[in-house]
C-alpha atoms as a PDB file:
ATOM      1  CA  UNK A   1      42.916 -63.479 -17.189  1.00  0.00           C
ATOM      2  CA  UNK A   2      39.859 -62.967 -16.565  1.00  0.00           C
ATOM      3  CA  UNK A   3      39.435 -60.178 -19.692  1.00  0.00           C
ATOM      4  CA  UNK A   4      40.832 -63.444 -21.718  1.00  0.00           C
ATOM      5  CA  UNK A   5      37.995 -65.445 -20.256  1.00  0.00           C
ATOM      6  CA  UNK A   6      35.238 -63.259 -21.230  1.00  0.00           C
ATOM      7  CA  UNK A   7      36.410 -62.644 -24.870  1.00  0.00           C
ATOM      8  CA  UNK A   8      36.724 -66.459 -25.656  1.00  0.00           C
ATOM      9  CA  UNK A   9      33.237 -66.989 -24.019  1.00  0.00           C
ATOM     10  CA  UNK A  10      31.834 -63.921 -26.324  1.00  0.00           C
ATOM     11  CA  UNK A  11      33.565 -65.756 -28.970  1.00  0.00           C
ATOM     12  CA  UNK A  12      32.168 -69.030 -28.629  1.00  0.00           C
ATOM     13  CA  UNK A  13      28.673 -67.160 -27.858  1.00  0.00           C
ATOM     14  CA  UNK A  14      29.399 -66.035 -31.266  1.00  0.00           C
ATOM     15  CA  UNK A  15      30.071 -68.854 -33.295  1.00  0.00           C
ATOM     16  CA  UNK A  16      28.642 -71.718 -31.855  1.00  0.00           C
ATOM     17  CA  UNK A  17      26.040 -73.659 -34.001  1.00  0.00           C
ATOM     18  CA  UNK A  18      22.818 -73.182 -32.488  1.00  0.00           C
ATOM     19  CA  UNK A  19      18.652 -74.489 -34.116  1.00  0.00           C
ATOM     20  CA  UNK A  20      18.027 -70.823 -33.584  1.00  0.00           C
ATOM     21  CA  UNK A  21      19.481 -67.397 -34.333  1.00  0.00           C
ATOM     22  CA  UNK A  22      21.636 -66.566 -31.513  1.00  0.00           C
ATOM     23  CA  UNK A  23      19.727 -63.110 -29.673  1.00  0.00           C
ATOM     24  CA  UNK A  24      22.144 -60.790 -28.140  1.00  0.00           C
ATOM     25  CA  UNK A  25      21.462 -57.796 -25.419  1.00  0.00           C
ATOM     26  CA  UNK A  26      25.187 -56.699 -27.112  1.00  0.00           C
ATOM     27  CA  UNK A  27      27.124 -58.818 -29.235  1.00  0.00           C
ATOM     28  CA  UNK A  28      26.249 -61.763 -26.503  1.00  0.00           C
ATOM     29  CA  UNK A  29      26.692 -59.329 -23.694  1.00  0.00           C
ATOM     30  CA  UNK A  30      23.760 -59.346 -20.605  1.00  0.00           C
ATOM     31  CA  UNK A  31      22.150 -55.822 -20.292  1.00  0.00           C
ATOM     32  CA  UNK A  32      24.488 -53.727 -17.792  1.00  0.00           C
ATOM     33  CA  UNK A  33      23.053 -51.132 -15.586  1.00  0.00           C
ATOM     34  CA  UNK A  34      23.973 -47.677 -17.507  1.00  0.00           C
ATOM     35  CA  UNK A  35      23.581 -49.570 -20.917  1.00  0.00           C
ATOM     36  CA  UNK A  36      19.990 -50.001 -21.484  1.00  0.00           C
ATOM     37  CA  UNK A  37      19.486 -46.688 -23.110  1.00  0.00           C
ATOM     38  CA  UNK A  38      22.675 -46.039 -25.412  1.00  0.00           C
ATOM     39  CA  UNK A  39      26.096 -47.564 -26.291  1.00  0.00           C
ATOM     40  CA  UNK A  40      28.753 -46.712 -28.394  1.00  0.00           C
ATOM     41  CA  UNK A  41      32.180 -48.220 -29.544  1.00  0.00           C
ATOM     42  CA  UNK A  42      34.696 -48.071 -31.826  1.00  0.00           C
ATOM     43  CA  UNK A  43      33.971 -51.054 -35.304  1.00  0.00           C
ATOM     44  CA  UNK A  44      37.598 -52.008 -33.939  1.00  0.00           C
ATOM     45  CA  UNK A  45      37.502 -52.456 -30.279  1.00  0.00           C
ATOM     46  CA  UNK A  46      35.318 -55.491 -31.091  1.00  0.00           C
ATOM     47  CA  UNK A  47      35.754 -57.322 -34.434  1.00  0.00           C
ATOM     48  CA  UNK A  48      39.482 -57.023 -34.790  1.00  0.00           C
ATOM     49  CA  UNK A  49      39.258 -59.764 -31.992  1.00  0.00           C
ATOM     50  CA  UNK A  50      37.422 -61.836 -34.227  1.00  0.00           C
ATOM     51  CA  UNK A  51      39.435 -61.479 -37.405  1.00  0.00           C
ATOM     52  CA  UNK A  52      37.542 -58.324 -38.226  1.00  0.00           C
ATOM     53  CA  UNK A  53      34.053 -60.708 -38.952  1.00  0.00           C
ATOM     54  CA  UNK A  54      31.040 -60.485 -36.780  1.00  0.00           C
ATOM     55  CA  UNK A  55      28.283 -63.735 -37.363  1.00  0.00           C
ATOM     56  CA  UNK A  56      25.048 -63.456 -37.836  1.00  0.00           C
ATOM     57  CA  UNK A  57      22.479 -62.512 -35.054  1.00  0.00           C
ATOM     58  CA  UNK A  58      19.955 -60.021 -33.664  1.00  0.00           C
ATOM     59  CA  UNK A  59      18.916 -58.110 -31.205  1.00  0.00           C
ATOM     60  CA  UNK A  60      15.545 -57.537 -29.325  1.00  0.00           C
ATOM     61  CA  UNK A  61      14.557 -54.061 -28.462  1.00  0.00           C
ATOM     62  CA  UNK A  62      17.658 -52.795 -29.602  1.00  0.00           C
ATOM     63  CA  UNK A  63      18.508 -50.010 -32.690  1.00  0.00           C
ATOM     64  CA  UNK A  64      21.337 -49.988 -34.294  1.00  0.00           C
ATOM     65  CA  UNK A  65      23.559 -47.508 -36.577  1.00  0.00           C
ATOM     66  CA  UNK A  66      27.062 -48.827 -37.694  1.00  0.00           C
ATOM     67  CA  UNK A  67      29.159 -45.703 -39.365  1.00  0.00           C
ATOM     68  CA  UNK A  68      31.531 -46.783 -41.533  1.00  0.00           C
ATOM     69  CA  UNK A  69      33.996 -43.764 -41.936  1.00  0.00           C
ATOM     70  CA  UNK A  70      36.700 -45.398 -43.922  1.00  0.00           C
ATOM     71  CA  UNK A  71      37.153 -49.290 -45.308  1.00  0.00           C
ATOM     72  CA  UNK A  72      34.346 -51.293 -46.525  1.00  0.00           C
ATOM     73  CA  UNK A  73      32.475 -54.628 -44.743  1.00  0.00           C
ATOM     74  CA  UNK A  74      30.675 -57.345 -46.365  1.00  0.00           C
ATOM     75  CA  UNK A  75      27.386 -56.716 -44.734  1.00  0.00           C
ATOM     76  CA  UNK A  76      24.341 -58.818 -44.502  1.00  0.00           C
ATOM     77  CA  UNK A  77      20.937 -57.734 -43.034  1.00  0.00           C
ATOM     78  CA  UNK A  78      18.311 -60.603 -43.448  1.00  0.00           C
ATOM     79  CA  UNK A  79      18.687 -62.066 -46.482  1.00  0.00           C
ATOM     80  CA  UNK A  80      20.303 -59.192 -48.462  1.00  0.00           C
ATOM     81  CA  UNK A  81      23.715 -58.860 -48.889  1.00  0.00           C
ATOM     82  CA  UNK A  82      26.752 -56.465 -50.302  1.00  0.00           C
ATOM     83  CA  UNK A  83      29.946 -54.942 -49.719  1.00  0.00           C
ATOM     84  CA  UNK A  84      29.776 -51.151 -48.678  1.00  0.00           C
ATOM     85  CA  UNK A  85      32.097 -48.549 -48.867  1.00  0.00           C
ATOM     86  CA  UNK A  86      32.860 -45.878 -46.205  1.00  0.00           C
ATOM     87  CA  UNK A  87      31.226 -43.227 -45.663  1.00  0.00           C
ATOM     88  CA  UNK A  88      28.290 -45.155 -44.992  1.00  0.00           C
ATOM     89  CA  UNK A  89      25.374 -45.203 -42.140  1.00  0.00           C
ATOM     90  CA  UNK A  90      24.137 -49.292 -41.565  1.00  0.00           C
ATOM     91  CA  UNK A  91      21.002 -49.090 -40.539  1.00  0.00           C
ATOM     92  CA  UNK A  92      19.620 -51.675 -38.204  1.00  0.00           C
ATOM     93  CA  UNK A  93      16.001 -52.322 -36.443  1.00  0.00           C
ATOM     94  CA  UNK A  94      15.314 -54.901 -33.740  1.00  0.00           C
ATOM     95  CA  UNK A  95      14.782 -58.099 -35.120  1.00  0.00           C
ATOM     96  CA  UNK A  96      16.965 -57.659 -38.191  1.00  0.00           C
ATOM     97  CA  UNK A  97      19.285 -60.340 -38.924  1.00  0.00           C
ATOM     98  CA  UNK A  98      22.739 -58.918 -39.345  1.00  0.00           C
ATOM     99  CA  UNK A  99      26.291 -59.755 -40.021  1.00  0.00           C
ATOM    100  CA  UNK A 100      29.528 -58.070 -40.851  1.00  0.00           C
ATOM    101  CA  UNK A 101      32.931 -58.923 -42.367  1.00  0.00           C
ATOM    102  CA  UNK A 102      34.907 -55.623 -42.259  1.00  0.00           C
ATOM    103  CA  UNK A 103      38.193 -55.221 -44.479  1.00  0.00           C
ATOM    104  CA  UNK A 104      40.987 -54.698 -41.820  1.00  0.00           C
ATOM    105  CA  UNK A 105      41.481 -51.617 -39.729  1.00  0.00           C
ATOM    106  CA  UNK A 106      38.267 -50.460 -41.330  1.00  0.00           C
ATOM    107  CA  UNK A 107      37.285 -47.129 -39.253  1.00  0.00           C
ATOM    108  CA  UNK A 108      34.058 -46.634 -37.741  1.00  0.00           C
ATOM    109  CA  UNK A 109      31.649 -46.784 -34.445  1.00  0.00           C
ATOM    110  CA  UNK A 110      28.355 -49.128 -33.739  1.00  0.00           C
ATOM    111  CA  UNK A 111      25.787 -46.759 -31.730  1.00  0.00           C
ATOM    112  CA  UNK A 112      23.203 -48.921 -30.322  1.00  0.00           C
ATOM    113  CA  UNK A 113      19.779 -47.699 -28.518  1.00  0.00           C
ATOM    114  CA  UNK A 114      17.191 -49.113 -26.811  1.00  0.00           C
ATOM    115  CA  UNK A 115      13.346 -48.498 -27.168  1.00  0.00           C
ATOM    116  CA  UNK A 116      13.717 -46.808 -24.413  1.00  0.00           C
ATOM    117  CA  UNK A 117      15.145 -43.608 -26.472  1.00  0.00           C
ATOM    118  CA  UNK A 118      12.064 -43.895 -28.211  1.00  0.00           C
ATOM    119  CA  UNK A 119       9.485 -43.618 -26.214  1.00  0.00           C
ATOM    120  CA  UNK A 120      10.979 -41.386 -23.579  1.00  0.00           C
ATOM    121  CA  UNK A 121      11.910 -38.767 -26.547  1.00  0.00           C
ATOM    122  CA  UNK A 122      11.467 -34.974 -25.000  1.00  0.00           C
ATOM    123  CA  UNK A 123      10.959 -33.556 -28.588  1.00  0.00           C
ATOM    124  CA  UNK A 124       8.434 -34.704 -31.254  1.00  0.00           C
ATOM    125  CA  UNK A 125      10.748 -34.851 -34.253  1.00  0.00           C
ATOM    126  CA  UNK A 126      13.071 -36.470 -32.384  1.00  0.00           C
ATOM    127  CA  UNK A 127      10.473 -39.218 -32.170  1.00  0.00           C
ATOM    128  CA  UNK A 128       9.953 -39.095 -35.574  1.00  0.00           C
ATOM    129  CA  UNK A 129      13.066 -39.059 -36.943  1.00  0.00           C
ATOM    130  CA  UNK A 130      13.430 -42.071 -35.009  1.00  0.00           C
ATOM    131  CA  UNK A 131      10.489 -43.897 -36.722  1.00  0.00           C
ATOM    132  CA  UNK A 132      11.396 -42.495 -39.886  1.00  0.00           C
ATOM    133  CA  UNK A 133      14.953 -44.256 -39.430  1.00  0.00           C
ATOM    134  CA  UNK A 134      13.990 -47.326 -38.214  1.00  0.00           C
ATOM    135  CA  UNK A 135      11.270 -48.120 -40.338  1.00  0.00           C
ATOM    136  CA  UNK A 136      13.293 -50.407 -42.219  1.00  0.00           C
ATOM    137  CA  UNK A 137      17.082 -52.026 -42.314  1.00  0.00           C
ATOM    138  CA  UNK A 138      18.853 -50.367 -44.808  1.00  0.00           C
ATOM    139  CA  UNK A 139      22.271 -48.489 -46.183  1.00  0.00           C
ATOM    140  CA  UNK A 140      22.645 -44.578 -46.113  1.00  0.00           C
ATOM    141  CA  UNK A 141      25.726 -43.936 -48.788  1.00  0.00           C
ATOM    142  CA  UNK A 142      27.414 -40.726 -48.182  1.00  0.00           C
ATOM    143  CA  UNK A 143      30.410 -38.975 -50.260  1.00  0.00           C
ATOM    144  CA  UNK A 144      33.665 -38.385 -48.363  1.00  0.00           C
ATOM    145  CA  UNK A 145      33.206 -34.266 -49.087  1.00  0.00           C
ATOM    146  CA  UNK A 146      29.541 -34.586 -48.108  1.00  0.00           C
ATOM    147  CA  UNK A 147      28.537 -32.257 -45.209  1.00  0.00           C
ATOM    148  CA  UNK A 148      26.395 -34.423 -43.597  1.00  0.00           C
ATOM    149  CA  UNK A 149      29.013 -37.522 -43.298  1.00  0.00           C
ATOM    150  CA  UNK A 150      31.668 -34.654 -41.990  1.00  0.00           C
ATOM    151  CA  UNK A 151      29.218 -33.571 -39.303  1.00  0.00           C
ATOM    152  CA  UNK A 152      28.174 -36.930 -38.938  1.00  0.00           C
ATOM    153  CA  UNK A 153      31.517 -38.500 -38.030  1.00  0.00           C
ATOM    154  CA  UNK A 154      32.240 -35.532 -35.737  1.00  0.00           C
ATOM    155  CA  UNK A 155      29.028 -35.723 -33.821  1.00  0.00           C
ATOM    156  CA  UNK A 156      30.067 -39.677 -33.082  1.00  0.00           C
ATOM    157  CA  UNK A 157      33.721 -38.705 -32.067  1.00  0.00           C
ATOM    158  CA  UNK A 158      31.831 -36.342 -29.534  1.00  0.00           C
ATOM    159  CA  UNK A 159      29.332 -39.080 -28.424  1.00  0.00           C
ATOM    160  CA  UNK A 160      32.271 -41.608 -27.708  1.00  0.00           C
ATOM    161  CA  UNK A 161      34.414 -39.293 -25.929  1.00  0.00           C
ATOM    162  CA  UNK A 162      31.223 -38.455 -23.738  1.00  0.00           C
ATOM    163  CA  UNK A 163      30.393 -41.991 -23.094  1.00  0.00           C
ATOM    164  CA  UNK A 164      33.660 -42.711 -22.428  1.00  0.00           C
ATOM    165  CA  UNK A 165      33.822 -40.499 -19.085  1.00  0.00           C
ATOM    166  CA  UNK A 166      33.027 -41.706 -16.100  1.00  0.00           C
ATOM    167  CA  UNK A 167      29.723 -41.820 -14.087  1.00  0.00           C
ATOM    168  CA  UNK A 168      28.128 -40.099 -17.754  1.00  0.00           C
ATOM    169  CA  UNK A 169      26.041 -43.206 -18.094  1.00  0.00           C
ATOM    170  CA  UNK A 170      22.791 -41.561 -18.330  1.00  0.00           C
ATOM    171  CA  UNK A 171      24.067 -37.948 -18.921  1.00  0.00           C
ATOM    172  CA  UNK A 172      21.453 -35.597 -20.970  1.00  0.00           C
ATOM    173  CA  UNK A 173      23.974 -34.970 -23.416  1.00  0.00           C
ATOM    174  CA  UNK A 174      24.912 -38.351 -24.236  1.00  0.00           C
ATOM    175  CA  UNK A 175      21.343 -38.522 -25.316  1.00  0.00           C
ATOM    176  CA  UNK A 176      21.416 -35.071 -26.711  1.00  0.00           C
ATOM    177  CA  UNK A 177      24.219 -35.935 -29.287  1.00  0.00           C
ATOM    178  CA  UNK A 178      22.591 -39.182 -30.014  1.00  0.00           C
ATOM    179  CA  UNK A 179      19.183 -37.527 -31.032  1.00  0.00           C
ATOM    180  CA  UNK A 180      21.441 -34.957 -33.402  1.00  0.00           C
ATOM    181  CA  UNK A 181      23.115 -38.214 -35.263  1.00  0.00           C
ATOM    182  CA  UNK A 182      19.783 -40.410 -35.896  1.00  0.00           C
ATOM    183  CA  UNK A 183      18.041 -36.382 -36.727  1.00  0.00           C
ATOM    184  CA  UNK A 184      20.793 -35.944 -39.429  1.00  0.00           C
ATOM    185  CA  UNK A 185      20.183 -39.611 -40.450  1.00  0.00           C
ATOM    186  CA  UNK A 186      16.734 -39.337 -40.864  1.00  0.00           C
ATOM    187  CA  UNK A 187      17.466 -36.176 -42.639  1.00  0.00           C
ATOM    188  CA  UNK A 188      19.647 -37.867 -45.239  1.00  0.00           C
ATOM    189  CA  UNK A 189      17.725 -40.720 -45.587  1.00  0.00           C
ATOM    190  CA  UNK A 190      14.270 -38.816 -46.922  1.00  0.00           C
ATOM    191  CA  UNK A 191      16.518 -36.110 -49.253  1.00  0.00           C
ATOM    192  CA  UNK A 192      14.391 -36.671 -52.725  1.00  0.00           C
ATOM    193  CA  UNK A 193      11.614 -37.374 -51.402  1.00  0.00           C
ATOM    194  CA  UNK A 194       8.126 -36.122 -51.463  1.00  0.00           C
ATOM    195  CA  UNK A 195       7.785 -32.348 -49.695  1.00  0.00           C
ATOM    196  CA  UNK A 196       5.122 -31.046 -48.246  1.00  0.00           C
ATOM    197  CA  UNK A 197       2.672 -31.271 -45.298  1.00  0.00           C
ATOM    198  CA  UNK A 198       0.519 -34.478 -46.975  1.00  0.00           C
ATOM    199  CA  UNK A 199       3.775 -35.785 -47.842  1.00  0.00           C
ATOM    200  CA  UNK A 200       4.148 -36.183 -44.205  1.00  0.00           C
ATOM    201  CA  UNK A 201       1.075 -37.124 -42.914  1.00  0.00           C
ATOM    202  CA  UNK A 202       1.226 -40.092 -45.791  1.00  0.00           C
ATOM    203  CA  UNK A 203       4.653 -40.771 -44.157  1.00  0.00           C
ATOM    204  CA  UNK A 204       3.417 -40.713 -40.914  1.00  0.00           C
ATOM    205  CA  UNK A 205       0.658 -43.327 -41.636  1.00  0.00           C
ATOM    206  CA  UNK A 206       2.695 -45.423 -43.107  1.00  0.00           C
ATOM    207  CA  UNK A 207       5.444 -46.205 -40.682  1.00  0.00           C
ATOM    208  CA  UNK A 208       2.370 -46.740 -38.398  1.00  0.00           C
ATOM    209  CA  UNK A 209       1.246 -49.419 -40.946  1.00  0.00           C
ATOM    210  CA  UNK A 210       5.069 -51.195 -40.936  1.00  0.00           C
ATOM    211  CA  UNK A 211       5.002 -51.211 -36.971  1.00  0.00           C
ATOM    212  CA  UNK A 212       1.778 -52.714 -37.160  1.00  0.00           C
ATOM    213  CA  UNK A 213       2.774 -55.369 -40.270  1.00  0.00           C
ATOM    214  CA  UNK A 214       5.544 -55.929 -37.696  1.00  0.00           C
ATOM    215  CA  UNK A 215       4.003 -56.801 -34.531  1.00  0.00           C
ATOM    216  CA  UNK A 216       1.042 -58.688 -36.332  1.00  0.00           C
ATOM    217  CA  UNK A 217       1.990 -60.212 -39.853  1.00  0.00           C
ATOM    218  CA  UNK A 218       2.584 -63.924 -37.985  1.00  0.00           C
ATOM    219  CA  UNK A 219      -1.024 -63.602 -36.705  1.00  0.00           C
ATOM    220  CA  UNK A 220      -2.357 -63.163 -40.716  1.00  0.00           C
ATOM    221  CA  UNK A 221      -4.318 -60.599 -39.986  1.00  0.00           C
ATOM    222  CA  UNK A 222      -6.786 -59.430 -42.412  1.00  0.00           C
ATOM    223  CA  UNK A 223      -5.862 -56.400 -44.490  1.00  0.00           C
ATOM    224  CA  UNK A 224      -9.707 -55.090 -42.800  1.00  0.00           C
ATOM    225  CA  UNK A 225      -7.931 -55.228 -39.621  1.00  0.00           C
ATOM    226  CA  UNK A 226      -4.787 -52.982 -40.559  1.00  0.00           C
ATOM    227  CA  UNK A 227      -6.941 -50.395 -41.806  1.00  0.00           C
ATOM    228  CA  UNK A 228      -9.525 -50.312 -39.092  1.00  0.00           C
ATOM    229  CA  UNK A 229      -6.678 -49.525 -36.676  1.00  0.00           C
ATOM    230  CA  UNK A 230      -5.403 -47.000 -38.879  1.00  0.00           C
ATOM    231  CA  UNK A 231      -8.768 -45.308 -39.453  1.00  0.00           C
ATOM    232  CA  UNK A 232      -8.242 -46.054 -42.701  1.00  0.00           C
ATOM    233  CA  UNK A 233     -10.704 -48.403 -45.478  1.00  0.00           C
ATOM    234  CA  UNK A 234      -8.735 -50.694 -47.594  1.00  0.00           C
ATOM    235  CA  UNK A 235      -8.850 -49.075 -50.102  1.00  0.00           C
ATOM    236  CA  UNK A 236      -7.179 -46.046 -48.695  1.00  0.00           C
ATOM    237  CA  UNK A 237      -4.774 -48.463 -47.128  1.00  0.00           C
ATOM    238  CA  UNK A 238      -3.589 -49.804 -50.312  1.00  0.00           C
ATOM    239  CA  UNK A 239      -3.372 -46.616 -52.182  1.00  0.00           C
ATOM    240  CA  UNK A 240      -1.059 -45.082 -49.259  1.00  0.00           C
ATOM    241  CA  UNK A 241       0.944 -48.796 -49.592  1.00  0.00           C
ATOM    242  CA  UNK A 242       1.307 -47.818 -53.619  1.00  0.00           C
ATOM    243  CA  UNK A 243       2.460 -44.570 -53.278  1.00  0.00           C
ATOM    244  CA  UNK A 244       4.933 -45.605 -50.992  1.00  0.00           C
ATOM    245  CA  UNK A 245       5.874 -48.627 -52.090  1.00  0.00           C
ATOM    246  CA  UNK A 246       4.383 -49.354 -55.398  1.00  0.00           C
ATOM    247  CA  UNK A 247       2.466 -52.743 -53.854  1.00  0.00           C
ATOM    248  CA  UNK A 248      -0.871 -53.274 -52.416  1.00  0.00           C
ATOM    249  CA  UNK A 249      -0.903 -53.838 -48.326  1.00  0.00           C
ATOM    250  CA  UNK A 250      -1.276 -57.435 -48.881  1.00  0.00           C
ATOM    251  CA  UNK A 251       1.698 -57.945 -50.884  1.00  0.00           C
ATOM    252  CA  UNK A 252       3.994 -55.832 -48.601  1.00  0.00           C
ATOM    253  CA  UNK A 253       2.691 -57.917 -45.814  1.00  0.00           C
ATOM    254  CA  UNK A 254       3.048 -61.502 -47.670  1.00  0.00           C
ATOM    255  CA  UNK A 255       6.736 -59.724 -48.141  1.00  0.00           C
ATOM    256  CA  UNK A 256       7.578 -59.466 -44.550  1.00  0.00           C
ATOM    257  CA  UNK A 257       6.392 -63.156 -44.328  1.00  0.00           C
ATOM    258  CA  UNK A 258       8.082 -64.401 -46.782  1.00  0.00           C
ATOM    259  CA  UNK A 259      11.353 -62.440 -45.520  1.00  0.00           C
ATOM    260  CA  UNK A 260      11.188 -64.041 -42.070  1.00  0.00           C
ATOM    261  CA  UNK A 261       9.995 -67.454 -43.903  1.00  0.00           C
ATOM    262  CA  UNK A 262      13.702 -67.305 -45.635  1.00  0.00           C
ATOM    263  CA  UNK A 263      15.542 -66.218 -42.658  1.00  0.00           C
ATOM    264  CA  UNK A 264      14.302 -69.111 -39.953  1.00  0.00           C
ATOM    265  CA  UNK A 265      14.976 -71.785 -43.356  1.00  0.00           C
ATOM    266  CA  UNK A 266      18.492 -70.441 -43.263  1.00  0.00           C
ATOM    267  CA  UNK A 267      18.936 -70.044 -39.617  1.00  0.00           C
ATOM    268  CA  UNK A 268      17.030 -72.481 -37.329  1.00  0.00           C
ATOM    269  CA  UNK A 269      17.169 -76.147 -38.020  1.00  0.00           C
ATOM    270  CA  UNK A 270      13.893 -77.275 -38.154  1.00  0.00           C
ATOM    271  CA  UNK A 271      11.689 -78.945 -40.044  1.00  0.00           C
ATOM    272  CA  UNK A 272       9.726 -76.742 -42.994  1.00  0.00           C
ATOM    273  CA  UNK A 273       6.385 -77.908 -42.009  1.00  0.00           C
ATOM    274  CA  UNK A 274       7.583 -77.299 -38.265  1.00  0.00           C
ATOM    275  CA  UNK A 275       8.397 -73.862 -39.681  1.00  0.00           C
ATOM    276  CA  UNK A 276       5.421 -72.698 -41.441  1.00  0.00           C
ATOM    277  CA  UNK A 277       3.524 -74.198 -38.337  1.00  0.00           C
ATOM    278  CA  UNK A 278       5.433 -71.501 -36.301  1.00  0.00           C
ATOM    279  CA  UNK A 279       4.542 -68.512 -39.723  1.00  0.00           C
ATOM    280  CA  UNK A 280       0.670 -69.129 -38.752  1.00  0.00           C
ATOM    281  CA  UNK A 281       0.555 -71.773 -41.738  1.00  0.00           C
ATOM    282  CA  UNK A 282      -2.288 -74.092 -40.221  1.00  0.00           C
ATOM    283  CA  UNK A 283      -0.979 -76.240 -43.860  1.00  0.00           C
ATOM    284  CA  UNK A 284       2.142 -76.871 -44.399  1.00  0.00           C
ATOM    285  CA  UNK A 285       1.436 -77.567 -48.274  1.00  0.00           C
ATOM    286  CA  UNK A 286      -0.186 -74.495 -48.351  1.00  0.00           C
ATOM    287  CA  UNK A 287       2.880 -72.538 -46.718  1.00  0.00           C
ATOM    288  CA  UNK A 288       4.808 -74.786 -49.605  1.00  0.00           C
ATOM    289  CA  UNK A 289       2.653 -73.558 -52.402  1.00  0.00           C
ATOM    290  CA  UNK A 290       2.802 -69.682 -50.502  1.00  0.00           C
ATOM    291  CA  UNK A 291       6.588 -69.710 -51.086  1.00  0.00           C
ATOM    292  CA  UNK A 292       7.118 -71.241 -54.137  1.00  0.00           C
ATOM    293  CA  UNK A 293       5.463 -68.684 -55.529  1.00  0.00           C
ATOM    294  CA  UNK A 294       7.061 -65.965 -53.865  1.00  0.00           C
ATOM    295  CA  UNK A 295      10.284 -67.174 -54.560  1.00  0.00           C
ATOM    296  CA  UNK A 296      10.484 -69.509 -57.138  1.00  0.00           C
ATOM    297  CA  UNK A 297      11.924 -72.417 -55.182  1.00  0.00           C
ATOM    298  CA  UNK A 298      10.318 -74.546 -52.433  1.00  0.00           C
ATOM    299  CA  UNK A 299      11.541 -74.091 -48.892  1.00  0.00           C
ATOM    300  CA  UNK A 300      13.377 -77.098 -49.381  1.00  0.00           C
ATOM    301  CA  UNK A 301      15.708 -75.761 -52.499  1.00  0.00           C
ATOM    302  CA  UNK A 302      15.985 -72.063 -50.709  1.00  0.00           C
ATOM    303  CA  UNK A 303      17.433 -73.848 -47.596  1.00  0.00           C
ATOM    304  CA  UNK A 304      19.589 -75.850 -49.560  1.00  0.00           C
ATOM    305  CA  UNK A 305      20.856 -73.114 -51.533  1.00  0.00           C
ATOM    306  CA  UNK A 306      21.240 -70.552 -49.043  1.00  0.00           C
ATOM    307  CA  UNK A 307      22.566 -72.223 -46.537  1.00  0.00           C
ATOM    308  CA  UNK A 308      25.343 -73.541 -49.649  1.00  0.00           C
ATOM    309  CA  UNK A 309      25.766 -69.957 -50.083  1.00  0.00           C
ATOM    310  CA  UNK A 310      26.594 -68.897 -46.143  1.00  0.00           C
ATOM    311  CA  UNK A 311      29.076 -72.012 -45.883  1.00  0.00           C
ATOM    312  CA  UNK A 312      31.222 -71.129 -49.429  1.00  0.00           C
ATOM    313  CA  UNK A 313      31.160 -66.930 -48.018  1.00  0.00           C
END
């Protein structure tokens, strides 16, 4: 009974209708001792429970990588959305807006880590590949004979049998296998790029430049700012921002802005000009203008027509 209990209050937690975007430790679960550095499950020992759909939400603090080893989901990370195919890695940072609808008895695990596992990494490319990862939500497509996804999916079945003993809560090699799967990820994820030591160094900088965009682009910094802390001048800033992105620093930052500006329309029932109050917009006709001509509609018609959107899917 009391197992009953707890999945129809996870459920509600869920589903209910809420002015902001529901924030989950773990799919609505409190932080349990044990937990706060890695967790893994099977994609089917939670959402078949839910009719194989997971709603939107987020996490704080916590990464996530959903394998998809067989069957597709509908997935949506912020405002982007699409149907993926197994094999497939689902990359997700903290903060990330994120839902699934899975096709039934799709096969696959959810490996979730907290910032911990950064920061306490023992080896440097560890950290790195880490970074590298996480730098951004985003889909890793693998093909079912590909070596990687083989490996991949083995490495996981080894992770979830570990985690699933007892008293291996914190056990170096739960940690061990978990550093080999986001390694190989990272791996994957940078094939075709760029080699060579500048390559990396460029790299380097650059991820440096997105965790800073992300702890500061509400507080409209000035692109002087970014740089400084980089030990970088703008102009350097925005060439490494081309190269990697083919925009200047400003327009990948008025990007993030306008990415979260489009998520809390969709998501939190408020006002726009209580919104753009809450984006640093000291103007709400100025945040009005800002968007319109980011977007081509004014927060008004995107919230309309996105939230249209979520209710038809």
């Amino acid at each position: 009974m009391a197992e009953v209990a707890t999945a129809r209050k996870e459920a509600a937690e869920l589903r209910r209708p809420s002015n902001s975007i529901p924030r989950f430790a773990l799919y609505g679960e409190a932080p349990k001792a044990g937990q706060e550095l890695l967790h893994i499950e099977e994609v089917q020992s939670r959402s078949r429970r839910y009719h194989w759909e997971i709603d939107a939400h987020l996490h704080q603090g916590l990464y996530q990588i959903l394998w998809l080893a067989a069957g597709s989901a509908e997935v949506m990370l912020d405002e982007w959305r699409a149907t993926v195919q197994g094999p497939s890695a689902i990359v997700v940072p903290p903060g990330v807006v994120h839902g699934f609808r899975f096709a039934p008895e799709t096969d696959g695990r959810v490996l979730t880590l907290s910032a911990r596992f950064l920061v306490e990494g023992e080896f440097e490319d560890i950290g790195k590949a880490f970074r590298q990862l996480f730098s951004a939500p985003g889909v890793l497509h693998f093909s079912e004979d590909d070596s990687d996804a083989l490996r991949l999916g083995v490495q996981l079945a080894e992770l979830s049998a570990e985690f699933a003993l007892p008293g291996t809560g914190d056990a170096p090699v739960l940690r061990w296998l978990a550093r080999a799967v986001v390694w190989r990820l990272a791996r994957a994820s940078e094939q075709g790029q760029r080699a060579g030591g500048d390559a990396r160094v460029h790299q380097a900088l650059f991820t440096r430049f997105l965790l800073l965009v992300e702890q500061h682009f509400l507080e409209h910094w000035p692109m002087e700012r970014y740089a400084s802390r980089l030990g970088l001048s703008t102009q350097r800033l925005n060439r490494l921002v081309r190269a990697e992105r083919g925009c200047t620093a400003l327009e990948l930052v008025h990007e993030r802005l306008t990415r979260e500006a489009c998520r809390r329309l969709v998501y939190i029932a408020a006002p726009a000009a209580s919104l753009a109050l809450e984006l640093g917009f000291e103007d709400p006709a100025y945040f009005s203008r800002f968007f319109k001509r980011r977007t081509g509609r004014s927060p008004q018609q995107w919230r309309r027509e996105h939230i249209g959107q979520a209710a038809a899917g």
